[in-house]
PDB file of N, CA and C in Angstrom:
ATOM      1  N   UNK A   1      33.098  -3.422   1.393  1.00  0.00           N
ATOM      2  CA  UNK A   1      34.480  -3.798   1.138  1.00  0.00           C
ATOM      3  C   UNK A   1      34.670  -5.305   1.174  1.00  0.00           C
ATOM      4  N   UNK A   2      33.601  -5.759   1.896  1.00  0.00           N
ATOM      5  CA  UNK A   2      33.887  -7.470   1.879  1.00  0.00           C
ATOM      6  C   UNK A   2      34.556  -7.972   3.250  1.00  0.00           C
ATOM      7  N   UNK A   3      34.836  -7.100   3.856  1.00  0.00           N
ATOM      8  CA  UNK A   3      35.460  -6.941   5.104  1.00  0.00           C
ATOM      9  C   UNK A   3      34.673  -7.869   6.304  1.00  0.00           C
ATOM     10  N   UNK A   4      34.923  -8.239   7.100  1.00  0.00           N
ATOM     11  CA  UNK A   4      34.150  -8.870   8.378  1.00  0.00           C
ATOM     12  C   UNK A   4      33.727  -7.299   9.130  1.00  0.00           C
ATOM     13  N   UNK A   5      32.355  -8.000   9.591  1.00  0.00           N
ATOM     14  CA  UNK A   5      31.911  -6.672  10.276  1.00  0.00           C
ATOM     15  C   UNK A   5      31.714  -7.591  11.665  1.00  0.00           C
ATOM     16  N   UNK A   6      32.308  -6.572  12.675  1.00  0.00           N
ATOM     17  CA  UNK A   6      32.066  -7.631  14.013  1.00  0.00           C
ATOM     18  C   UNK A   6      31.263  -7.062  15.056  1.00  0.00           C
ATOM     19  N   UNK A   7      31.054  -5.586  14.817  1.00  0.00           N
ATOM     20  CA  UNK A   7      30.228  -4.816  15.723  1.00  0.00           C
ATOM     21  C   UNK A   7      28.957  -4.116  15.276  1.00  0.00           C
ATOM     22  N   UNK A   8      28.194  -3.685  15.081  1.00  0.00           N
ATOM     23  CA  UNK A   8      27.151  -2.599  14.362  1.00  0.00           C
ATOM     24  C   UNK A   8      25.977  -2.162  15.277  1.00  0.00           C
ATOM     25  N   UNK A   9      25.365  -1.048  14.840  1.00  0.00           N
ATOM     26  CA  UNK A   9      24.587  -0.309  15.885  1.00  0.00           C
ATOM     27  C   UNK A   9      23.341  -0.511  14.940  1.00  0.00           C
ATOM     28  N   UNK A  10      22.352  -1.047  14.844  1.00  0.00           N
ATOM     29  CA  UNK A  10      21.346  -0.947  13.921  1.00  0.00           C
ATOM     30  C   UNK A  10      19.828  -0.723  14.287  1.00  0.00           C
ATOM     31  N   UNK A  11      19.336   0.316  13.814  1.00  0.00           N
ATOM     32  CA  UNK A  11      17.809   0.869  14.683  1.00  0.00           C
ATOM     33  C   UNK A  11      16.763  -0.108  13.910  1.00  0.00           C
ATOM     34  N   UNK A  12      15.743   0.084  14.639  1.00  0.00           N
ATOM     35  CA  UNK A  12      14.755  -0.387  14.074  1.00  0.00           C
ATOM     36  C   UNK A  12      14.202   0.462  13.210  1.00  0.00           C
ATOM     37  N   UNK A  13      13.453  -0.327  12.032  1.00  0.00           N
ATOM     38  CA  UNK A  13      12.623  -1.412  11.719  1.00  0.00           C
ATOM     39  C   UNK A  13      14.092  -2.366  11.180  1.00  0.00           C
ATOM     40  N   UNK A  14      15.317  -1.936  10.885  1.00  0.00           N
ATOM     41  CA  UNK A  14      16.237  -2.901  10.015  1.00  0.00           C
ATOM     42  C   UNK A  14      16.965  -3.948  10.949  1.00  0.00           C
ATOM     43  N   UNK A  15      16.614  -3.768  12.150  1.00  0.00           N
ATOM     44  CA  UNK A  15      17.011  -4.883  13.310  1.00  0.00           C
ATOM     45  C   UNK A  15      16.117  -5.962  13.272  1.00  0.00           C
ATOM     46  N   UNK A  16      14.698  -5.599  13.363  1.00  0.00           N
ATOM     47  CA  UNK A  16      14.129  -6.653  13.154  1.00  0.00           C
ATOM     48  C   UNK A  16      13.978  -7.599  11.881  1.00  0.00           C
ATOM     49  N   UNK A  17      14.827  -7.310  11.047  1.00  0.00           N
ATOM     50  CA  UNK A  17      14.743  -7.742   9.710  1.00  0.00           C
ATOM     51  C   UNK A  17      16.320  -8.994  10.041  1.00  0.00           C
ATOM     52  N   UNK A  18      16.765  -8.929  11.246  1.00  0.00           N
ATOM     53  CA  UNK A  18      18.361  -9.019  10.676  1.00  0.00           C
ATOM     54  C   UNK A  18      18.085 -11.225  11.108  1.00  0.00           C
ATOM     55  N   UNK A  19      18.694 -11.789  10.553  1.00  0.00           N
ATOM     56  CA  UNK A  19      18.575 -13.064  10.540  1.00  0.00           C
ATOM     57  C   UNK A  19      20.380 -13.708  11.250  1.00  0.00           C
ATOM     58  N   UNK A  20      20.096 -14.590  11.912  1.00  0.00           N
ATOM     59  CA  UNK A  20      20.727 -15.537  12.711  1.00  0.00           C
ATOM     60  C   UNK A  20      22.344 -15.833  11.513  1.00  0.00           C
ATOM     61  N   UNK A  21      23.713 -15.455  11.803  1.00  0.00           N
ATOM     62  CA  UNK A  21      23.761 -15.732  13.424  1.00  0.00           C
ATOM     63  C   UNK A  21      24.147 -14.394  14.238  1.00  0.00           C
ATOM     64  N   UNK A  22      23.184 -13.453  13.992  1.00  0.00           N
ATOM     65  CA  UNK A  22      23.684 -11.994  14.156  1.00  0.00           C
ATOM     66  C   UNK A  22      23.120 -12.340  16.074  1.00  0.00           C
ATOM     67  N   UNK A  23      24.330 -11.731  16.577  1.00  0.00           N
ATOM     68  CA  UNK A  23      23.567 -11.675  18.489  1.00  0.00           C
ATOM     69  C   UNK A  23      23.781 -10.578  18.936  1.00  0.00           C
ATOM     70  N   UNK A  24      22.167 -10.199  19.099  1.00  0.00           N
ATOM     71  CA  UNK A  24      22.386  -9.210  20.012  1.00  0.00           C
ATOM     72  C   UNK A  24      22.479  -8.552  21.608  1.00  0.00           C
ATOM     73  N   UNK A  25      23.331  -7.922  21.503  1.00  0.00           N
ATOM     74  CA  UNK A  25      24.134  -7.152  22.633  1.00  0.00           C
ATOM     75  C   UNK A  25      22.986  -6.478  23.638  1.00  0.00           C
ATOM     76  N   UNK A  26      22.366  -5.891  22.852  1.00  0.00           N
ATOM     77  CA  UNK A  26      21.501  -5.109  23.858  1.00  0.00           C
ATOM     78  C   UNK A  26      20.364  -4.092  22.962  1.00  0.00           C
ATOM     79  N   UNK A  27      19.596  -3.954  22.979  1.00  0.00           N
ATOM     80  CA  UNK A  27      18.326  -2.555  22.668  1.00  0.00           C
ATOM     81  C   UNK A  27      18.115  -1.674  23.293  1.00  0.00           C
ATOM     82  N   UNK A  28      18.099  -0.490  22.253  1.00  0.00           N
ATOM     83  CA  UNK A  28      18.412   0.998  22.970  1.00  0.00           C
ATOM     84  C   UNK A  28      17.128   1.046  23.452  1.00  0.00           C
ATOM     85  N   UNK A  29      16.265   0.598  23.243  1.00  0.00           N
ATOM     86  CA  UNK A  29      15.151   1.257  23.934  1.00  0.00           C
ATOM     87  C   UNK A  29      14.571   0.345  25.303  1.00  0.00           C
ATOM     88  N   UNK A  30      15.890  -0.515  25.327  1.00  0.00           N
ATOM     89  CA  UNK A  30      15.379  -1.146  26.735  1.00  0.00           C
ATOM     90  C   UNK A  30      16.383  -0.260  27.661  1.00  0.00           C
ATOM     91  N   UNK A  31      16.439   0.801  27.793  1.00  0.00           N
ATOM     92  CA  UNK A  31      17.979   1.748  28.145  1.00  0.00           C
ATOM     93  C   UNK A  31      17.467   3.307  27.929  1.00  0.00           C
ATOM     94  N   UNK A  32      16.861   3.618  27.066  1.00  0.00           N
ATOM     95  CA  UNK A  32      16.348   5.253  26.490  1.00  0.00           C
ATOM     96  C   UNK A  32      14.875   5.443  26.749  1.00  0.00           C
ATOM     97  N   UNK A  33      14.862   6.766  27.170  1.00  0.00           N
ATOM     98  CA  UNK A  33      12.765   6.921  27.630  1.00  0.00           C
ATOM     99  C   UNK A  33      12.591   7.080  25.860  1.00  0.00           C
ATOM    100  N   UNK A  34      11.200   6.804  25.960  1.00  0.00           N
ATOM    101  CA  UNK A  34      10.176   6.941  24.729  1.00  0.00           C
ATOM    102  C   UNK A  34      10.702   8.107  23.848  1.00  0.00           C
ATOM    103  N   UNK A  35      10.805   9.081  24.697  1.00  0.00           N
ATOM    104  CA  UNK A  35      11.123  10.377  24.184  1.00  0.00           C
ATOM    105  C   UNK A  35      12.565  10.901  23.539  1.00  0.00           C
ATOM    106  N   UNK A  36      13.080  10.031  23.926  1.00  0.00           N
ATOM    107  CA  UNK A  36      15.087  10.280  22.944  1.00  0.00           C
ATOM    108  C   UNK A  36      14.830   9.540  21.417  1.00  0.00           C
ATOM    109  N   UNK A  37      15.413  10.273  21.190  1.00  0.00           N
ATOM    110  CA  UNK A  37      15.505  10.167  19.797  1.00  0.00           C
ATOM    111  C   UNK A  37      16.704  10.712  18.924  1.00  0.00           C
ATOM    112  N   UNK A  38      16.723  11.023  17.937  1.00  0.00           N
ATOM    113  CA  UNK A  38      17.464  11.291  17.213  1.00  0.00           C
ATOM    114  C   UNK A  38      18.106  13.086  17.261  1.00  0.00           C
ATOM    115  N   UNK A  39      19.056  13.188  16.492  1.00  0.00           N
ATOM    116  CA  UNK A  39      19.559  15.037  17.474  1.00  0.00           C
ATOM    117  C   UNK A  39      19.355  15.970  16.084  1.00  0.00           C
ATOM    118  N   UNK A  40      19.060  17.113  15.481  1.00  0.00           N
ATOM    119  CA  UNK A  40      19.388  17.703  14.910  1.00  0.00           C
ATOM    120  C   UNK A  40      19.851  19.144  15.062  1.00  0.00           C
ATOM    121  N   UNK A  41      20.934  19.652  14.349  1.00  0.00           N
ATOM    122  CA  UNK A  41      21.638  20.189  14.140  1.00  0.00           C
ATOM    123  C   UNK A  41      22.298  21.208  13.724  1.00  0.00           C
ATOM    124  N   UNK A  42      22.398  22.326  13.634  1.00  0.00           N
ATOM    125  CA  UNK A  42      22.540  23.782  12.944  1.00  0.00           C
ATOM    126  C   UNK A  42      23.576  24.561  12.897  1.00  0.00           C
ATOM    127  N   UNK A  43      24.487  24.525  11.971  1.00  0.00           N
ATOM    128  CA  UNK A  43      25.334  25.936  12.566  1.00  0.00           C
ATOM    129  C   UNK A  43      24.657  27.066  12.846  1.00  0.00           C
ATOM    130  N   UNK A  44      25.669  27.653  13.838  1.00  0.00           N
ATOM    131  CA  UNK A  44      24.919  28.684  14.557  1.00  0.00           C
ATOM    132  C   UNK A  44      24.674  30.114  13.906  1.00  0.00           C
ATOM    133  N   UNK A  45      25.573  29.953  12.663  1.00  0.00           N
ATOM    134  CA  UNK A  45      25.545  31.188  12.022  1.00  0.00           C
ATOM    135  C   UNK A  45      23.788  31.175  11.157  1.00  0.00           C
ATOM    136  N   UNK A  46      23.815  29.821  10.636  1.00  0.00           N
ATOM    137  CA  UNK A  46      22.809  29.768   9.745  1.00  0.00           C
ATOM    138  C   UNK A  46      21.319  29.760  10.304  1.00  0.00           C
ATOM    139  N   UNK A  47      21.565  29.480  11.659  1.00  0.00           N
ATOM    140  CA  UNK A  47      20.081  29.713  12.729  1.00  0.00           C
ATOM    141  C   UNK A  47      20.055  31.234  12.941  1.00  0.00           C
ATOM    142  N   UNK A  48      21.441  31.595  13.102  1.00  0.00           N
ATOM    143  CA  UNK A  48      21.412  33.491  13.685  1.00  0.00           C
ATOM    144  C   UNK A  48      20.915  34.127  12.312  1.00  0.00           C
ATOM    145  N   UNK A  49      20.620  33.288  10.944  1.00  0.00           N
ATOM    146  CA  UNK A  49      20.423  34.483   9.892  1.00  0.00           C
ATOM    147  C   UNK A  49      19.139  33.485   8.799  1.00  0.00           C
ATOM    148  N   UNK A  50      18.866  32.816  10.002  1.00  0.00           N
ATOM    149  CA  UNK A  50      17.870  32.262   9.282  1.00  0.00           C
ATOM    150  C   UNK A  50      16.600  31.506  10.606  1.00  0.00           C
ATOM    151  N   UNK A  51      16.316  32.592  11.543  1.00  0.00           N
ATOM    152  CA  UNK A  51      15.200  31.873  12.259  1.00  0.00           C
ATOM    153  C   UNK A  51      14.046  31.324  12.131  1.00  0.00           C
ATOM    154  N   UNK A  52      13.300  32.226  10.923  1.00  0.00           N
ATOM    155  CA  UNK A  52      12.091  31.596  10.553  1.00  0.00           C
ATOM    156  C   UNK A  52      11.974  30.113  10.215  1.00  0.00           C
ATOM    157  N   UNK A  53      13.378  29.845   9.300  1.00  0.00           N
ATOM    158  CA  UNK A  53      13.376  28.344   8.878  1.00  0.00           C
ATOM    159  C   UNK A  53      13.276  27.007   9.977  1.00  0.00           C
ATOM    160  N   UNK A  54      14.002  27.836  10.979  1.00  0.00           N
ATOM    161  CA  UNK A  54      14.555  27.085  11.800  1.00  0.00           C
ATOM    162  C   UNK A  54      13.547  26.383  12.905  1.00  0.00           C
ATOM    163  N   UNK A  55      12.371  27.772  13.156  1.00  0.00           N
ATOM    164  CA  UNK A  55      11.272  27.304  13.769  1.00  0.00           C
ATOM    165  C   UNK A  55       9.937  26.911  13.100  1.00  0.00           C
ATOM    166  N   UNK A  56       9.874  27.211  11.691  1.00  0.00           N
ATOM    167  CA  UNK A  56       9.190  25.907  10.952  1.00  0.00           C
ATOM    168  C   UNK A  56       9.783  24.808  10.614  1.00  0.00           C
ATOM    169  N   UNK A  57      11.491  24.974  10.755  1.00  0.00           N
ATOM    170  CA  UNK A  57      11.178  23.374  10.793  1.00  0.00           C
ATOM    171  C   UNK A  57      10.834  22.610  12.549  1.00  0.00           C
ATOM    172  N   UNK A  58      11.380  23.421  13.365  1.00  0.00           N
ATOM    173  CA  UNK A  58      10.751  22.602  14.519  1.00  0.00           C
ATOM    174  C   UNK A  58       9.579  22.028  14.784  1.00  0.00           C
ATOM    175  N   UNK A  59       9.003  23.493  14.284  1.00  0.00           N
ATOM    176  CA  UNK A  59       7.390  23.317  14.394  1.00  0.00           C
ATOM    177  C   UNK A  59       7.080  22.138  13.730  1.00  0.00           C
ATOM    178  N   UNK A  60       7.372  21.971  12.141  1.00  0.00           N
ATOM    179  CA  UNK A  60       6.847  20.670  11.760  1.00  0.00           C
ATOM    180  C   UNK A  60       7.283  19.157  12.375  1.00  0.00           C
ATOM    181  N   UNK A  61       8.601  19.459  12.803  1.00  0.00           N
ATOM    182  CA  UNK A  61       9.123  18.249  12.956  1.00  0.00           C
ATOM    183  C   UNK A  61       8.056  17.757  14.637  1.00  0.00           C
ATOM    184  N   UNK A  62       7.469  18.697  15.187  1.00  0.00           N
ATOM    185  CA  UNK A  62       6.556  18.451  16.072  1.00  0.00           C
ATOM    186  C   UNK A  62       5.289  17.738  16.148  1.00  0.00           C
ATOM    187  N   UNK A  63       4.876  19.165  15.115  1.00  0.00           N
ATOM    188  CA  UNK A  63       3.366  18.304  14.057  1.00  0.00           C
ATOM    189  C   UNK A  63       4.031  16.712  14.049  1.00  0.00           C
ATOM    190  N   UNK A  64       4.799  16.534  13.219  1.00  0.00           N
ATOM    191  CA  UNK A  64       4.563  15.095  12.301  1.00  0.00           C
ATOM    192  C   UNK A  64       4.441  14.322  13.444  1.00  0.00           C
ATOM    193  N   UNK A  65       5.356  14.348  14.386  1.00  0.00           N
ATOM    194  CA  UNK A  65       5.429  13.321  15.515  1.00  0.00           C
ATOM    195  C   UNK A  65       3.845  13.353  16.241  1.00  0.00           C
ATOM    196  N   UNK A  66       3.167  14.374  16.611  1.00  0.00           N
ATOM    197  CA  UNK A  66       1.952  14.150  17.182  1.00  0.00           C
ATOM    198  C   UNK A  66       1.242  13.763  15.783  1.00  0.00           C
ATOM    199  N   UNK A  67       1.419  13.825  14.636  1.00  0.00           N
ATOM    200  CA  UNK A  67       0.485  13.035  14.164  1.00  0.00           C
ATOM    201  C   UNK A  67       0.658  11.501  14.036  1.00  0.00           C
ATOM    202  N   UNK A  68       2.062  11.551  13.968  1.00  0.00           N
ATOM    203  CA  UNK A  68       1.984   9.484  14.043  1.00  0.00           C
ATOM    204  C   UNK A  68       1.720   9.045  14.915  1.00  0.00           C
ATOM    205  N   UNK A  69       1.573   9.741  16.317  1.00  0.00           N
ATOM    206  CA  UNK A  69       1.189   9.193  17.849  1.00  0.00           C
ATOM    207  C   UNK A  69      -0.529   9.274  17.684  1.00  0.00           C
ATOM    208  N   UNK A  70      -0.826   9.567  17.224  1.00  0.00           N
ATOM    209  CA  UNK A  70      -2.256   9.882  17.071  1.00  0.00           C
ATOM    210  C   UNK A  70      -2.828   8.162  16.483  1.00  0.00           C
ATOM    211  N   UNK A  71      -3.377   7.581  16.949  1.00  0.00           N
ATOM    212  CA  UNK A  71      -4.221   6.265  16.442  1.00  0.00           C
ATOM    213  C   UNK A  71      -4.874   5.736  15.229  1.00  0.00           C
ATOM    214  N   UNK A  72      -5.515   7.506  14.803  1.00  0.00           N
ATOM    215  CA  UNK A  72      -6.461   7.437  14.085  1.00  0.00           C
ATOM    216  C   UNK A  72      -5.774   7.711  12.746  1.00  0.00           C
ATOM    217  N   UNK A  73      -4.329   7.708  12.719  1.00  0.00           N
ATOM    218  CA  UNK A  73      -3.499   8.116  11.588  1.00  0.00           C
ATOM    219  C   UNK A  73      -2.527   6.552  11.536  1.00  0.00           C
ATOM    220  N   UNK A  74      -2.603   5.558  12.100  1.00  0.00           N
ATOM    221  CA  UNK A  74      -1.752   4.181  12.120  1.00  0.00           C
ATOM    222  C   UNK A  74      -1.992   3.572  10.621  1.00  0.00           C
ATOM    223  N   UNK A  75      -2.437   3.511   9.915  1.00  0.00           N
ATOM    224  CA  UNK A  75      -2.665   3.356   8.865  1.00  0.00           C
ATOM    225  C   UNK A  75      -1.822   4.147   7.786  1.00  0.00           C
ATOM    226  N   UNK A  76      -1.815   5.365   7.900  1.00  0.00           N
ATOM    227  CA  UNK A  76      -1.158   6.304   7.177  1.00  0.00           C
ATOM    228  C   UNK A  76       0.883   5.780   7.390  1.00  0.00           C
ATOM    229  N   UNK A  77       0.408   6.154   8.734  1.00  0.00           N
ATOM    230  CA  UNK A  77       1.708   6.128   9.415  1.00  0.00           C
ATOM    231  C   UNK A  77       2.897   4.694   8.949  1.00  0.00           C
ATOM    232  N   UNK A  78       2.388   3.872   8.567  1.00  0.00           N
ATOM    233  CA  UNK A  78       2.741   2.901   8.953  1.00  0.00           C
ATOM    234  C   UNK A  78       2.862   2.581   7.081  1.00  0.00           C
ATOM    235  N   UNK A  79       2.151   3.100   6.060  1.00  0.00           N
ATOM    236  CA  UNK A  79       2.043   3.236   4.333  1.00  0.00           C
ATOM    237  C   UNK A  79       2.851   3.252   4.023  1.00  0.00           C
ATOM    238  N   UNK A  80       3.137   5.012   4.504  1.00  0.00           N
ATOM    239  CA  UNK A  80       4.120   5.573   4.554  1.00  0.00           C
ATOM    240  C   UNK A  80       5.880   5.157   4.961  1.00  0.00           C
ATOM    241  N   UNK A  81       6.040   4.695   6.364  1.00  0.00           N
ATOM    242  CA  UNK A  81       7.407   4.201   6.930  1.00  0.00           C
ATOM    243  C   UNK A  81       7.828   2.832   5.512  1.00  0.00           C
ATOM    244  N   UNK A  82       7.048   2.263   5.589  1.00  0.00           N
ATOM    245  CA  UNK A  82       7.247   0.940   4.440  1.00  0.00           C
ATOM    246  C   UNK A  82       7.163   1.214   3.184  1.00  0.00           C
ATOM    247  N   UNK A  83       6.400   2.502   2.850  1.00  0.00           N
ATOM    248  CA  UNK A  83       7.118   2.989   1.120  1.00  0.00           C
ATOM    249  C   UNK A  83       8.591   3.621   1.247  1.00  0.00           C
ATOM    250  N   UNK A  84       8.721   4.321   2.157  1.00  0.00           N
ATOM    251  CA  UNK A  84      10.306   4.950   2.158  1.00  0.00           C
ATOM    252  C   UNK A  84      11.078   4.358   2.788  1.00  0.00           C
ATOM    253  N   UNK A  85      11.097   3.061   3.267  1.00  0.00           N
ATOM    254  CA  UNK A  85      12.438   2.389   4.219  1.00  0.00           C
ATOM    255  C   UNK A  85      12.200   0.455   3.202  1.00  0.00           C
ATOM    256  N   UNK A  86      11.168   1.015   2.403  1.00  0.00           N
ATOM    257  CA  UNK A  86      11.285  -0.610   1.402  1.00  0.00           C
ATOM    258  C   UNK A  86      10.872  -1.822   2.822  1.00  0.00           C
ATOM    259  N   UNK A  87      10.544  -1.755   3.524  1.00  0.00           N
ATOM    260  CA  UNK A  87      10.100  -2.399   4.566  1.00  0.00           C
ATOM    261  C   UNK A  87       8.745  -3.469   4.685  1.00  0.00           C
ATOM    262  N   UNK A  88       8.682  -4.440   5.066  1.00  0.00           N
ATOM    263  CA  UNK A  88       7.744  -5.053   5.331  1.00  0.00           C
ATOM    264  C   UNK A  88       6.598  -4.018   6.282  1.00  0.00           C
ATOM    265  N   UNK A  89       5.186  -4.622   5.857  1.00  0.00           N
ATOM    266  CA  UNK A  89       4.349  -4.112   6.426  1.00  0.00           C
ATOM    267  C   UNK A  89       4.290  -5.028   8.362  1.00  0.00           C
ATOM    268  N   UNK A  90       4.554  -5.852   7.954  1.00  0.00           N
ATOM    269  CA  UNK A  90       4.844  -7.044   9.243  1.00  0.00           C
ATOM    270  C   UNK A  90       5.648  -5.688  10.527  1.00  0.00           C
ATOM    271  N   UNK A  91       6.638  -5.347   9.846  1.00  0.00           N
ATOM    272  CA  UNK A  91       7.850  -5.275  10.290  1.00  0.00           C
ATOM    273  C   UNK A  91       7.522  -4.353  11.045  1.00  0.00           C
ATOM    274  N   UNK A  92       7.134  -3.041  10.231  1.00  0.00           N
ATOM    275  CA  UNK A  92       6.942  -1.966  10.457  1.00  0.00           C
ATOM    276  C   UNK A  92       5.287  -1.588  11.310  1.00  0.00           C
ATOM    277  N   UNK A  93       4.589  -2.652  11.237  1.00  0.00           N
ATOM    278  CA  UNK A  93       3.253  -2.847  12.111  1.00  0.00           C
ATOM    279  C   UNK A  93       3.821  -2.846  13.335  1.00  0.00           C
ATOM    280  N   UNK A  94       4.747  -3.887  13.881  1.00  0.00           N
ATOM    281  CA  UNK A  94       5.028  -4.672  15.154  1.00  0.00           C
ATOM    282  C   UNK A  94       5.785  -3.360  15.577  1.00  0.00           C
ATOM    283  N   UNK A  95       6.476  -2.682  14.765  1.00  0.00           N
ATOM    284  CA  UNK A  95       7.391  -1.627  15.521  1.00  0.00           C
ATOM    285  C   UNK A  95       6.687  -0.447  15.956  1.00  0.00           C
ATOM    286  N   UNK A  96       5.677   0.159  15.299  1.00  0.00           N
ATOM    287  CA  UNK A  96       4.439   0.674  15.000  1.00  0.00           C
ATOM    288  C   UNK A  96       3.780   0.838  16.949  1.00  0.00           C
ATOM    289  N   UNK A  97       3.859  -1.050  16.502  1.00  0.00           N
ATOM    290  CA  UNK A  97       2.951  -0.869  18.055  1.00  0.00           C
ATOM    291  C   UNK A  97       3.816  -1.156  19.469  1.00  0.00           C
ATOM    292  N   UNK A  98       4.656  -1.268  19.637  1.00  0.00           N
ATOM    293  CA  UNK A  98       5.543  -1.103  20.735  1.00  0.00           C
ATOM    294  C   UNK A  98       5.788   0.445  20.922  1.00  0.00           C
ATOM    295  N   UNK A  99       6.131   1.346  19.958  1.00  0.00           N
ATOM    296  CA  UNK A  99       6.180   2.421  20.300  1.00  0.00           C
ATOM    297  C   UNK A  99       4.824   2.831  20.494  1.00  0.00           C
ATOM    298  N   UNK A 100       3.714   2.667  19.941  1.00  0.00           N
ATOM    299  CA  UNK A 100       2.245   3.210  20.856  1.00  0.00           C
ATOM    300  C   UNK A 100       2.633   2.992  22.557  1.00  0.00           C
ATOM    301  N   UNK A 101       2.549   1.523  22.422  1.00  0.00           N
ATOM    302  CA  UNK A 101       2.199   0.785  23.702  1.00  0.00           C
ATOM    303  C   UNK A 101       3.031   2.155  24.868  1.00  0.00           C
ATOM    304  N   UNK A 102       4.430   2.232  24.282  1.00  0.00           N
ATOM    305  CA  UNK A 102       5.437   2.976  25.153  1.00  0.00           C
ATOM    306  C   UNK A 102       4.964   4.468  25.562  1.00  0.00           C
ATOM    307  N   UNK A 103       4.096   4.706  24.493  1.00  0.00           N
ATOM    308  CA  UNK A 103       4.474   6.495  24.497  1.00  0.00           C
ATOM    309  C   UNK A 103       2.779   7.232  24.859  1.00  0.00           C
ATOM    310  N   UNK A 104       1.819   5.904  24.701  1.00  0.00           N
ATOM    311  CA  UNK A 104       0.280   6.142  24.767  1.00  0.00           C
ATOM    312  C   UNK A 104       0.170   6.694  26.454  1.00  0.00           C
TER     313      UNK A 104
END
């Protein structure tokens, strides 16, 4: 809108991208364990008539996470985040490895 923006909540990798004179307030992850994350969601009707979906998708959404924690996949992991978020490889390396460091 063109509007002044005076507050914003912005996750990483697009925080570390953000340039001066933006100040920040605080980082969620100096505040949240390794393990919080993001919430998803279901009406309850569509879980009561659709379980199978519901626990492949858990299931995968499990898989994927033990596979990006996995070392021997950082390469992949990291291709990947920066083809679909248009991201620097820089960016997405450094973020890459703070969450190892946290969660190893």
């Amino acid at each position: 809108t063109g509007a002044p923006v005076y507050a914003s909540m912005i996750n990483y990798p697009f925080a570390a991208q953000l340039h001066d004179p933006v100040r920040v307030l605080a980082r969620a992850e100096d505040y949240v364990f390794p393990y919080q994350g993001g919430a998803f969601t279901v009406r309850y009707d569509y879980s009561a008539s659709h379980p199978e979906t519901i626990t492949s998708f858990l299931r995968d959404i499990i898989a994927g996470g033990e596979f990006a924690r996995r070392p021997r996949n950082r390469a992949t992991v990291i291709a990947h985040i920066a083809a679909e978020l248009g991201v620097s490889f820089f960016v997405i390396t450094f973020g890459y490895s703070l969450r190892q460091s946290r969660t190893l």
